[in-house]
Protein backbone atom coordinates (compact mmCIF):
# COMPACT_ATOMS: atom_id res chain seq x y z
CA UNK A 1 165.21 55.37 -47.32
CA UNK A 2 167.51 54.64 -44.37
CA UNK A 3 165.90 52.47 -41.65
CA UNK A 4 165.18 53.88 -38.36
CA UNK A 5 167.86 52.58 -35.81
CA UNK A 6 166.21 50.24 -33.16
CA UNK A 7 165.36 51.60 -29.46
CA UNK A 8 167.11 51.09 -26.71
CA UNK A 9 164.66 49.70 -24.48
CA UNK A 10 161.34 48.00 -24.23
CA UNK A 11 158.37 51.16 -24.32
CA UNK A 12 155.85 49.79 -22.30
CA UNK A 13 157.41 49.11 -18.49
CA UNK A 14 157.62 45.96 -17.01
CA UNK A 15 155.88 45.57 -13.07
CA UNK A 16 158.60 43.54 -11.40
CA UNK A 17 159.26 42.18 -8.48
CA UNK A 18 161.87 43.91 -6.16
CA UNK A 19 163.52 40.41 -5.50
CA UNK A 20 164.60 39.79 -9.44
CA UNK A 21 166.17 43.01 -9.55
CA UNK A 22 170.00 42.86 -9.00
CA UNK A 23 171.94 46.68 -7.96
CA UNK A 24 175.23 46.80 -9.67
CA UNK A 25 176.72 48.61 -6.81
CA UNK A 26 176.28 48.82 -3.31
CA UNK A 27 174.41 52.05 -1.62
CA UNK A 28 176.80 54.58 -0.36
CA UNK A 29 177.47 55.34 3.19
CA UNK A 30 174.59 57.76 4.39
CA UNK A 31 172.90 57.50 1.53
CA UNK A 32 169.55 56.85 3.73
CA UNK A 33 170.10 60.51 5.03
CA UNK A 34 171.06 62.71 2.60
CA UNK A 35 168.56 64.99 1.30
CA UNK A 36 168.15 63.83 -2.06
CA UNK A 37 166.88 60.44 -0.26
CA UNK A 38 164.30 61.88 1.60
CA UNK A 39 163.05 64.66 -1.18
CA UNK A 40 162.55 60.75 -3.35
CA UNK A 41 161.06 59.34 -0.15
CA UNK A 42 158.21 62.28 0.08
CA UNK A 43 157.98 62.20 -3.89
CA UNK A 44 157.12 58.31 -3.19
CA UNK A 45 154.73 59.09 -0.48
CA UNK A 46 153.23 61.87 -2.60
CA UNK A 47 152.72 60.86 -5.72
CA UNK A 48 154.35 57.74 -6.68
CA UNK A 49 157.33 56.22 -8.62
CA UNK A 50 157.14 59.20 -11.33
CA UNK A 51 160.58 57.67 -13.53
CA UNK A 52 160.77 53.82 -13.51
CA UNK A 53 163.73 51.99 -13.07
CA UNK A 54 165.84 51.09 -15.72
CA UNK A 55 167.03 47.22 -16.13
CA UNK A 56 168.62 45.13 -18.60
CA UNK A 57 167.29 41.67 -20.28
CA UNK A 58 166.65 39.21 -17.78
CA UNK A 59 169.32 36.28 -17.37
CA UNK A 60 169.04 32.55 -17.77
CA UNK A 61 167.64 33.03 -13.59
CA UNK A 62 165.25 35.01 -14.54
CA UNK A 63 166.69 38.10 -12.34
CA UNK A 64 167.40 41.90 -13.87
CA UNK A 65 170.09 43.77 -13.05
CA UNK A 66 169.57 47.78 -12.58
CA UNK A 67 171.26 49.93 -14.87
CA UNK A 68 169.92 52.91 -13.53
CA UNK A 69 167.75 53.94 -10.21
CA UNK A 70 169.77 52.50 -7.54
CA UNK A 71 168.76 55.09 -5.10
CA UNK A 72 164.91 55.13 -5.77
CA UNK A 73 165.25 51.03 -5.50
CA UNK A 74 166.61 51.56 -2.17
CA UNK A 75 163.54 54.47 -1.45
CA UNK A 76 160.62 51.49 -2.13
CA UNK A 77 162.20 48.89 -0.13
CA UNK A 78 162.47 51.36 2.50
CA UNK A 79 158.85 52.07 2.15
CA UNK A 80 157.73 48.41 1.97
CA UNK A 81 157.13 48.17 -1.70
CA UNK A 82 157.38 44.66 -3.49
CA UNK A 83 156.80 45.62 -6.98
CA UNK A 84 158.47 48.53 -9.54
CA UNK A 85 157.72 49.44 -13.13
CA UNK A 86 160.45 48.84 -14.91
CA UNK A 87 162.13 49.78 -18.68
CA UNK A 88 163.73 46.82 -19.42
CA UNK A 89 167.05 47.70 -22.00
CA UNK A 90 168.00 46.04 -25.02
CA UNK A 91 171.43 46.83 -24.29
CA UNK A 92 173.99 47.38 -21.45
CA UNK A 93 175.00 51.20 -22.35
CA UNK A 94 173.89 52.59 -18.75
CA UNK A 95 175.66 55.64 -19.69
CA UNK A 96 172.53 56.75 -22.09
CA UNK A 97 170.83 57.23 -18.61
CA UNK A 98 171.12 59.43 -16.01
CA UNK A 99 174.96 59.64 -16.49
CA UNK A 100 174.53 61.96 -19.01
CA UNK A 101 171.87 64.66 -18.71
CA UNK A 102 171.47 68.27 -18.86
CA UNK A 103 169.91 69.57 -15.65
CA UNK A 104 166.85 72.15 -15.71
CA UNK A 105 166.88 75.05 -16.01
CA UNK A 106 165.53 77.08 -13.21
CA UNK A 107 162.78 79.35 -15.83
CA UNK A 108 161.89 75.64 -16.58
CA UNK A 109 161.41 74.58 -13.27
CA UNK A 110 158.95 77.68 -12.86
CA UNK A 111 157.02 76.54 -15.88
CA UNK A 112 156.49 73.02 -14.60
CA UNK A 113 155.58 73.92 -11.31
CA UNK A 114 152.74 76.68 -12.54
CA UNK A 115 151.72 74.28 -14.95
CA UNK A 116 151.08 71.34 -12.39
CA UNK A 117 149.26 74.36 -10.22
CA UNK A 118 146.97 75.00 -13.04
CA UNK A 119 146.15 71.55 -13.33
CA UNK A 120 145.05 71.20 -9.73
CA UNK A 121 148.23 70.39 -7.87
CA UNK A 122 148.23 72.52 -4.68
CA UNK A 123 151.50 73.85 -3.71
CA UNK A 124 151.35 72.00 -0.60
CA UNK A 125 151.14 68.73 -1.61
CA UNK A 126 154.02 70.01 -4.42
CA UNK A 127 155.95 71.12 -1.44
CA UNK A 128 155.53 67.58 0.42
CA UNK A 129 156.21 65.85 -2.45
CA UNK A 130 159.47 67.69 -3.05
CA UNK A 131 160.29 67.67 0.52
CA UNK A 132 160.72 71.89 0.75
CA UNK A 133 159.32 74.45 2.07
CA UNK A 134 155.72 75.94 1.09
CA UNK A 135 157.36 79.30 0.59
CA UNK A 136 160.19 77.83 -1.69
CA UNK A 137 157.18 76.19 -3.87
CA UNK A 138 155.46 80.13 -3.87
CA UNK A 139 158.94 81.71 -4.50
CA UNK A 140 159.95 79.60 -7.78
CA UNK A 141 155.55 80.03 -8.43
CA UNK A 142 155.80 83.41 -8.67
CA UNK A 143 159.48 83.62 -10.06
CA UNK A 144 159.22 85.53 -13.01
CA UNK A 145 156.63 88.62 -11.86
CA UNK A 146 158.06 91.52 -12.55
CA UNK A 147 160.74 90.35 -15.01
CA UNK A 148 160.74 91.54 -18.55
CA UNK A 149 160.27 89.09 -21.32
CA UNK A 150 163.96 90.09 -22.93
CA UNK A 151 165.41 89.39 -19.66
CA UNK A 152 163.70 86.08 -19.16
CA UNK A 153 164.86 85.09 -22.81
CA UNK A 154 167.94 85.74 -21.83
CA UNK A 155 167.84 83.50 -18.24
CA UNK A 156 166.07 80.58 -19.80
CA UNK A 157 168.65 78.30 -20.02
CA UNK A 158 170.37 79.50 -16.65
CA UNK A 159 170.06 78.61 -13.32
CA UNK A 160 169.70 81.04 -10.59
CA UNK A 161 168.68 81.37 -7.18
CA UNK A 162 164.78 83.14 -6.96
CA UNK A 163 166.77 85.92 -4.78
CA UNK A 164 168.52 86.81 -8.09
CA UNK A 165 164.59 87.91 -8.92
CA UNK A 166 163.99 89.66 -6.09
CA UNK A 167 167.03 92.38 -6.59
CA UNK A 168 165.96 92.80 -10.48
CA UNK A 169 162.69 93.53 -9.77
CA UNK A 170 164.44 96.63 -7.75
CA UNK A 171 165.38 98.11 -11.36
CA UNK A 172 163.78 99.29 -14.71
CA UNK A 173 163.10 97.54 -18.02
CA UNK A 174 166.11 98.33 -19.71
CA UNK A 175 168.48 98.21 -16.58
CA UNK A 176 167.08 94.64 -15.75
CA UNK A 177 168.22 93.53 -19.54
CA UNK A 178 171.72 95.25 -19.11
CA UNK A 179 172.12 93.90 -16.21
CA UNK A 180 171.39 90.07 -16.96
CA UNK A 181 173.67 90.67 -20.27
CA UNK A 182 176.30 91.49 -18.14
CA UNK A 183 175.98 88.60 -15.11
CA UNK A 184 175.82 85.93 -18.30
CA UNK A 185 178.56 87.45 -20.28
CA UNK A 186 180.69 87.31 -16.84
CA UNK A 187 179.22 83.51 -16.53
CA UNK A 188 178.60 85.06 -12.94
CA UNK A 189 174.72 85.07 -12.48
CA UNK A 190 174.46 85.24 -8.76
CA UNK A 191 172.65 87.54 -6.27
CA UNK A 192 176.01 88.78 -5.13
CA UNK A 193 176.92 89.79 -8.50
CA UNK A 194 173.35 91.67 -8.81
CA UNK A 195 173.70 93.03 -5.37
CA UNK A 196 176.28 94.91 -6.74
CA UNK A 197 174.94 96.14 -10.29
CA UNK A 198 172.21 97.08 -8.37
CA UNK A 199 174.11 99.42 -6.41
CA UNK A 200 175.85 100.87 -9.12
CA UNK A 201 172.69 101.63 -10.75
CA UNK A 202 171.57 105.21 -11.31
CA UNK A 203 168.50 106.26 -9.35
CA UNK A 204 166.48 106.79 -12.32
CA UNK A 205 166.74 103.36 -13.69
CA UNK A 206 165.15 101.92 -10.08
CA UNK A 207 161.54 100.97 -9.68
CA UNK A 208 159.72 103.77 -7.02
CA UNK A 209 163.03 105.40 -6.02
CA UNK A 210 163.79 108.87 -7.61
CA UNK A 211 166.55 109.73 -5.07
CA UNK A 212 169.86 108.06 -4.71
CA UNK A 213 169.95 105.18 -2.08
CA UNK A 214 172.54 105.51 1.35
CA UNK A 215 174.34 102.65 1.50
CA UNK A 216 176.16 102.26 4.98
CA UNK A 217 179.65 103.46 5.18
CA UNK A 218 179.76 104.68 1.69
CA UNK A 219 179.70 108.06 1.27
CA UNK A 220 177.55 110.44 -1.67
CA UNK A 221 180.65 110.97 -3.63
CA UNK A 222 182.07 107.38 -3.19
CA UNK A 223 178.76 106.22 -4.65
CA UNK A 224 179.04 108.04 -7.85
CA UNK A 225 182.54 107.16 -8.32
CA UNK A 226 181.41 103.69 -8.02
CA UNK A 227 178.37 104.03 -10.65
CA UNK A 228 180.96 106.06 -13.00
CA UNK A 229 183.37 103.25 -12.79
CA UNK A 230 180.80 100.53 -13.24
CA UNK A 231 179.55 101.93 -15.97
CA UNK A 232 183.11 102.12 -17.67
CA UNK A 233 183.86 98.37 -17.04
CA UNK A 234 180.57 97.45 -18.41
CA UNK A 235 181.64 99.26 -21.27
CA UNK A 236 185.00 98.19 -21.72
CA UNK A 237 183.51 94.33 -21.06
CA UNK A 238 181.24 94.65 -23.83
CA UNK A 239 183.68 95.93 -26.11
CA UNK A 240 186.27 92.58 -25.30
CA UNK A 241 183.15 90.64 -25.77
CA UNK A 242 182.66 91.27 -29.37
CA UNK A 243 186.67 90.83 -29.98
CA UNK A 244 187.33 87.87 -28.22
CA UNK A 245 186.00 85.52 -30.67
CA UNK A 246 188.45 86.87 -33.42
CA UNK A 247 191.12 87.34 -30.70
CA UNK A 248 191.37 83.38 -30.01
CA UNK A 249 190.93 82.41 -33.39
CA UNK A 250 194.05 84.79 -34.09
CA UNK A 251 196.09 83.34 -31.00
CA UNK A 252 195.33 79.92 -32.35
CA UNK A 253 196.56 80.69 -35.60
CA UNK A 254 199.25 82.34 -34.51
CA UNK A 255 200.57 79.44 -32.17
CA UNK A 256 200.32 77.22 -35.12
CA UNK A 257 202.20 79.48 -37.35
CA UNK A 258 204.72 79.63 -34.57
CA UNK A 259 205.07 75.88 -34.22
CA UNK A 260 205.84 75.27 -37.69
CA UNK A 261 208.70 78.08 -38.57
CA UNK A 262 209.93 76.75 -35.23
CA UNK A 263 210.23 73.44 -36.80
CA UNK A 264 212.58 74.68 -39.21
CA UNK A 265 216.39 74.81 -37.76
CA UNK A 266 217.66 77.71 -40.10
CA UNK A 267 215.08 79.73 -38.30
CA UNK A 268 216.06 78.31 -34.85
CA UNK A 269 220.05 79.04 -35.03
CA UNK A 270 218.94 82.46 -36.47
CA UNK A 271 216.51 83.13 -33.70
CA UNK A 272 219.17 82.10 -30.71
CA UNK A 273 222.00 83.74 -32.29
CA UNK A 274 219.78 87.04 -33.16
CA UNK A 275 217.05 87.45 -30.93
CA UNK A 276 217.36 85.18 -28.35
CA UNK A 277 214.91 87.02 -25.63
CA UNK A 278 212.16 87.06 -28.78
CA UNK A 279 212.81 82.83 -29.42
CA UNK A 280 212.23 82.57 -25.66
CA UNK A 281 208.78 84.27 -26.04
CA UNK A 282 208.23 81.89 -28.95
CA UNK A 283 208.87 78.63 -27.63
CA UNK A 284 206.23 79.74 -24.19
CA UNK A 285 203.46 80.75 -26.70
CA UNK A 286 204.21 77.08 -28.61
CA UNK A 287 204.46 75.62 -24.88
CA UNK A 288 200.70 76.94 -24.31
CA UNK A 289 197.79 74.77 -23.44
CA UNK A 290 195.46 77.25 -22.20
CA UNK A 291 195.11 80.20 -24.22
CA UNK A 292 193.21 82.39 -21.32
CA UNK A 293 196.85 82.32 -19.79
């Protein structure tokens, strides 16, 4: 049986003083009034230090320096705190910290805040701890009413603006799926982008509207021409979709191929006395870095 490998830092945190602990850098310039500063000074107010600071083993003075949590150091001082809880390290990797992290999601975010509301958090003190509005707390809340469960599988790992909602609520079950396939296969989820599927969308795949929409300075006819021809690209997208896998592997291939007959100089004198135009094309596929050129 192979031994577990050793953690990286102590479990249980450490209350220290504010005075032993020793930034590695110095705060940036308007630091004190940026937003994320103040949205950690409500959080503070709110509810406390929620993540501890992260410090290395102490030296032979006794003093810690900070591997991570420079900016919610600066947020207790500021606030007239003396002590911190601290997870002292057992090594000096700071990049295992907040250097490298994967943000959440915003179907995530939705989850913790309705859970925390369940529990007996009122929005309001979730909006003063977060330093936003009330109606930004209700809007993320209530984010996924009207949303079908396909289309929320599909957005989980995503973020989007709660706007991006609002305009898929406007369409049916199966539209709202199409739709999201086609924002994420685009890597374009934005309300913009929806805006505009939405608009291409036949009236009989909208919520409560059975006749087709006016939209200013676009005529009946231009309307349909625009639904027809959305409806084609979608079409023609999906289709490149399910090729494009094979279609890079091939190029790759391909370039390698290229590379090593290219090597060979009974092929190159052949090429540039032959086909000199076709050795040019050669050599710029070899030449490639980027294969979406």
């Amino acid at each position: 049986m192979s031994k577990k490998p050793p953690l990286g830092f102590i479990p249980e945190p450490l209350l220290l003083s504010l005075s032993v602990i020793l930034p590695l850098r110095k705060s940036p310039i308007g630091l004190q009034t940026s937003r994320k500063f103040r949205q950690i000074i409500a959080s503070i107010e709110a509810v406390g230090l929620i993540e501890p600071l992260s410090v290395g083993k102490p030296n032979s003075a006794g003093q810690y320096i900070l591997l991570d949590g420079h900016t919610r150091l600066v947020a207790l001082m500021q606030l007239g705190f003396d002590t911190a809880p601290c997870l002292v390290a057992t090594d000096d990797e700071s990049y295992t910290y907040n250097n490298r992290i994967n943000r959440l999601s915003s179907i995530q975010e939705h989850v913790m805040i309705r859970r925390a509301v369940e529990r007996g958090v009122s929005p309001e003190k979730l909006a003063k701890a977060l330093d936003v509005d009330i109606s930004h707390i209700n809007k993320k809340l209530n984010l996924l009413d009207g949303i079908c469960p396909e289309a929320v599988e599909l957005l989980r790992d995503h973020q989007f603006s709660p706007n991006l909602v609002a305009v898929l609520r406007k369409l049916k079950t199966t539209r709202q799926i199409e739709c999201v396939e086609l924002m994420i296969s685009a890597n374009n989820v934005t309300v913009s982008y929806a805006q505009a599927l939405l608009a291409a969308t036949p009236s009989n795949m909208l919520v409560g509207e059975i006749k087709t929409r006016k939209v200013t300075g676009v005529s009946s006819d231009q309307m349909a021409k625009m639904e027809w021809e959305m409806g084609n690209l979608q079409e023609q997208f999906k289709l490149a979709e399910q090729s494009y896998s094979q279609d890079v592997l091939n190029l790759v291939l391909s370039k390698g191929y290229l590379a090593k007959i290219m090597a060979n100089e009974a092929v190159l004198r052949y090429l540039t006395k032959h086909h000199r135009d076709m050795l040019g094309e050669f050599e710029r596929i070899v030449r490639m870095t980027n294969l979406d050129k």
